[in-house]
C-alpha atoms as a PDB file:
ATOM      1  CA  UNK A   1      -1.492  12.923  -1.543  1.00  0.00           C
ATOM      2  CA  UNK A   2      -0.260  10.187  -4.231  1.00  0.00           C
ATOM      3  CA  UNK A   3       1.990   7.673  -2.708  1.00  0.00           C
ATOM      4  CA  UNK A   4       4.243   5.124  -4.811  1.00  0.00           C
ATOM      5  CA  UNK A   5       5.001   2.097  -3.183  1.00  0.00           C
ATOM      6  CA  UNK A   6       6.998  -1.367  -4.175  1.00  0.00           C
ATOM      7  CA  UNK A   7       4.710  -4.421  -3.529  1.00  0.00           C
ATOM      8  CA  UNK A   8       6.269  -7.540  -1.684  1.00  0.00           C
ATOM      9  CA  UNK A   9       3.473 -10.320  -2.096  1.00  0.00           C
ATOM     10  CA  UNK A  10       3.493 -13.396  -0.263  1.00  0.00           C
ATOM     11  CA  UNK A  11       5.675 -12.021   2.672  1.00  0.00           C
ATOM     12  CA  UNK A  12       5.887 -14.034   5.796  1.00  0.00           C
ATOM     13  CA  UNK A  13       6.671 -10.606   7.582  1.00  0.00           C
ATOM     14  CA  UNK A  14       4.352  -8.184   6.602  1.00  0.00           C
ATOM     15  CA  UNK A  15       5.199  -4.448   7.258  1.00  0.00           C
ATOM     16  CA  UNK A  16       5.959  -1.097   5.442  1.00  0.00           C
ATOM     17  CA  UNK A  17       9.574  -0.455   5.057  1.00  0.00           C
ATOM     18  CA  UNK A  18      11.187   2.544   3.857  1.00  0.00           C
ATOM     19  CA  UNK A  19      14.387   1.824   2.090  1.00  0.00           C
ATOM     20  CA  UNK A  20      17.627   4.248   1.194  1.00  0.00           C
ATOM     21  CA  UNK A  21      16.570   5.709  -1.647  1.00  0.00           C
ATOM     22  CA  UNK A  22      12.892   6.799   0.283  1.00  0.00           C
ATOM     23  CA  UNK A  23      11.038   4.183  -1.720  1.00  0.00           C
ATOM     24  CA  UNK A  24       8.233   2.306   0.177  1.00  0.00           C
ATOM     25  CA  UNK A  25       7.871  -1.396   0.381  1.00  0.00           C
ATOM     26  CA  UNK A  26       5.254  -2.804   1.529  1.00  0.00           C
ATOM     27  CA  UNK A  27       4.937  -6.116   2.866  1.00  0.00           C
ATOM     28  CA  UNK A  28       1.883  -8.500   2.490  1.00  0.00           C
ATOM     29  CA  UNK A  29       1.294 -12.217   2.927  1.00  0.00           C
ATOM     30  CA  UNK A  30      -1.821 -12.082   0.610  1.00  0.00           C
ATOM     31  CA  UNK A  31      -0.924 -13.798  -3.278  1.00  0.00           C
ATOM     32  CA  UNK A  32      -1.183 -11.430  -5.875  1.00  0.00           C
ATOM     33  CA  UNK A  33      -5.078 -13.377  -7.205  1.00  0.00           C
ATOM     34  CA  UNK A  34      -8.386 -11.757  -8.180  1.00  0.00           C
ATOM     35  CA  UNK A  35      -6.792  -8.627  -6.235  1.00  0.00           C
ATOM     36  CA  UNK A  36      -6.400  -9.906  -2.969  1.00  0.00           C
ATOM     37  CA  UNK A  37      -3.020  -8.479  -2.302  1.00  0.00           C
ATOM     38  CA  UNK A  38      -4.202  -4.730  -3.647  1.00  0.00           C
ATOM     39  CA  UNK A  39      -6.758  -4.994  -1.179  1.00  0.00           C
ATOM     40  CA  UNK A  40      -4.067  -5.893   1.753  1.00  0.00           C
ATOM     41  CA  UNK A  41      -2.519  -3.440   0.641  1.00  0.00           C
ATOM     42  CA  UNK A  42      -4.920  -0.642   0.733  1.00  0.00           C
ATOM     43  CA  UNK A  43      -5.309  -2.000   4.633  1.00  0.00           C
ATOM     44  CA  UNK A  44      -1.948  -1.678   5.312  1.00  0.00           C
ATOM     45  CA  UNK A  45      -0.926   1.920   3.857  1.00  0.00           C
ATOM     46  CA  UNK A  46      -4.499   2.828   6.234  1.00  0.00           C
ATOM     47  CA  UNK A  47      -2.824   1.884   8.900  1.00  0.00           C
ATOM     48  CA  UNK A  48       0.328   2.970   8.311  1.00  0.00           C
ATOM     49  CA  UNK A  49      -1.208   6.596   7.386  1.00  0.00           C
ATOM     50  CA  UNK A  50      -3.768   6.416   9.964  1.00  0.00           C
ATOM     51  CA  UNK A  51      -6.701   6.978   7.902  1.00  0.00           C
ATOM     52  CA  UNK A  52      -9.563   4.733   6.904  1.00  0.00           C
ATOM     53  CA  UNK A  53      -9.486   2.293   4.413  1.00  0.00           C
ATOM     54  CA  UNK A  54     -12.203   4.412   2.268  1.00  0.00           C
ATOM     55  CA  UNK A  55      -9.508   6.799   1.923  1.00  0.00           C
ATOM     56  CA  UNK A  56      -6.958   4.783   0.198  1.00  0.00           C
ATOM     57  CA  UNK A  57      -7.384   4.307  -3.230  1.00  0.00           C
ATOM     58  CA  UNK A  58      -5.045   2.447  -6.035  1.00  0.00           C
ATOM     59  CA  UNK A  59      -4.696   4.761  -9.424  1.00  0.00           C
ATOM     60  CA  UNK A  60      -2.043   2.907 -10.939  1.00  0.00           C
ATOM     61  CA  UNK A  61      -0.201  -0.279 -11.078  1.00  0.00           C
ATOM     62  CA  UNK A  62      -3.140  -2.780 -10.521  1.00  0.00           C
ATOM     63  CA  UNK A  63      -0.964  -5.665 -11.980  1.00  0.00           C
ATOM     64  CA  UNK A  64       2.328  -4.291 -11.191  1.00  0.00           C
ATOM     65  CA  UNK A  65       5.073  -4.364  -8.546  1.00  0.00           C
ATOM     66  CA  UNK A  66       4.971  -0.992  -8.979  1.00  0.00           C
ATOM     67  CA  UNK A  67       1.879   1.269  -7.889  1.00  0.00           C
ATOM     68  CA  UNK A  68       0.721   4.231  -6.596  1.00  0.00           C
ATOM     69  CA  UNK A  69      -2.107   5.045  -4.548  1.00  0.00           C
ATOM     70  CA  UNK A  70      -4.011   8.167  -3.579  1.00  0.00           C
ATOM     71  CA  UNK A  71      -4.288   9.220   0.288  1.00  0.00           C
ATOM     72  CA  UNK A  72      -7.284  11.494   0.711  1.00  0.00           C
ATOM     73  CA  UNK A  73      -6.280  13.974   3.268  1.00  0.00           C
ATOM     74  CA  UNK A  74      -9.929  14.497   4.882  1.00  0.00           C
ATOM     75  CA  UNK A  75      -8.978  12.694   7.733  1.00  0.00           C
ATOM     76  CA  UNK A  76      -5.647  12.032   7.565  1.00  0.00           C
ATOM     77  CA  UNK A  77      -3.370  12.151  11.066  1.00  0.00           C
ATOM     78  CA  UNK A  78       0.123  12.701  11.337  1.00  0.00           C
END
């Protein structure tokens, strides 16, 4: 399943937050260098999902606010 998400970096509160309009933001207190926050990231929609890390994976938006990620559904639980 493709998930788009809003990217908050630098967050003293990190969490995933669903807001009105269904859009998620998610929350991480890693800076947006060399990557670092993409890979918070990609640990936090795991968790969030309940899935392992290996299963998240960014397609677009490596620079942007903006991205969306791809949640294999192998081992996915609901």
């Amino acid at each position: 399943m493709k998930v788009t998400i809003v990217a908050h970096t630098n967050s003293r509160n990190p969490r995933v937050e669903t807001d009105k309009m269904g859009a998620l933001h998610v929350y991480v207190n890693a800076p947006p260098i060399d990557g670092r926050a993409n890979e918070v990231i990609v640990d936090t929609l795991a968790k969030y999902f309940k899935t392992k890390k290996s299963l998240v994976s960014l397609i677009r938006g490596a620079k942007s606010k903006q991205k969306v990620f791809e949640i294999s559904s192998d081992r996915m639980m609901f």
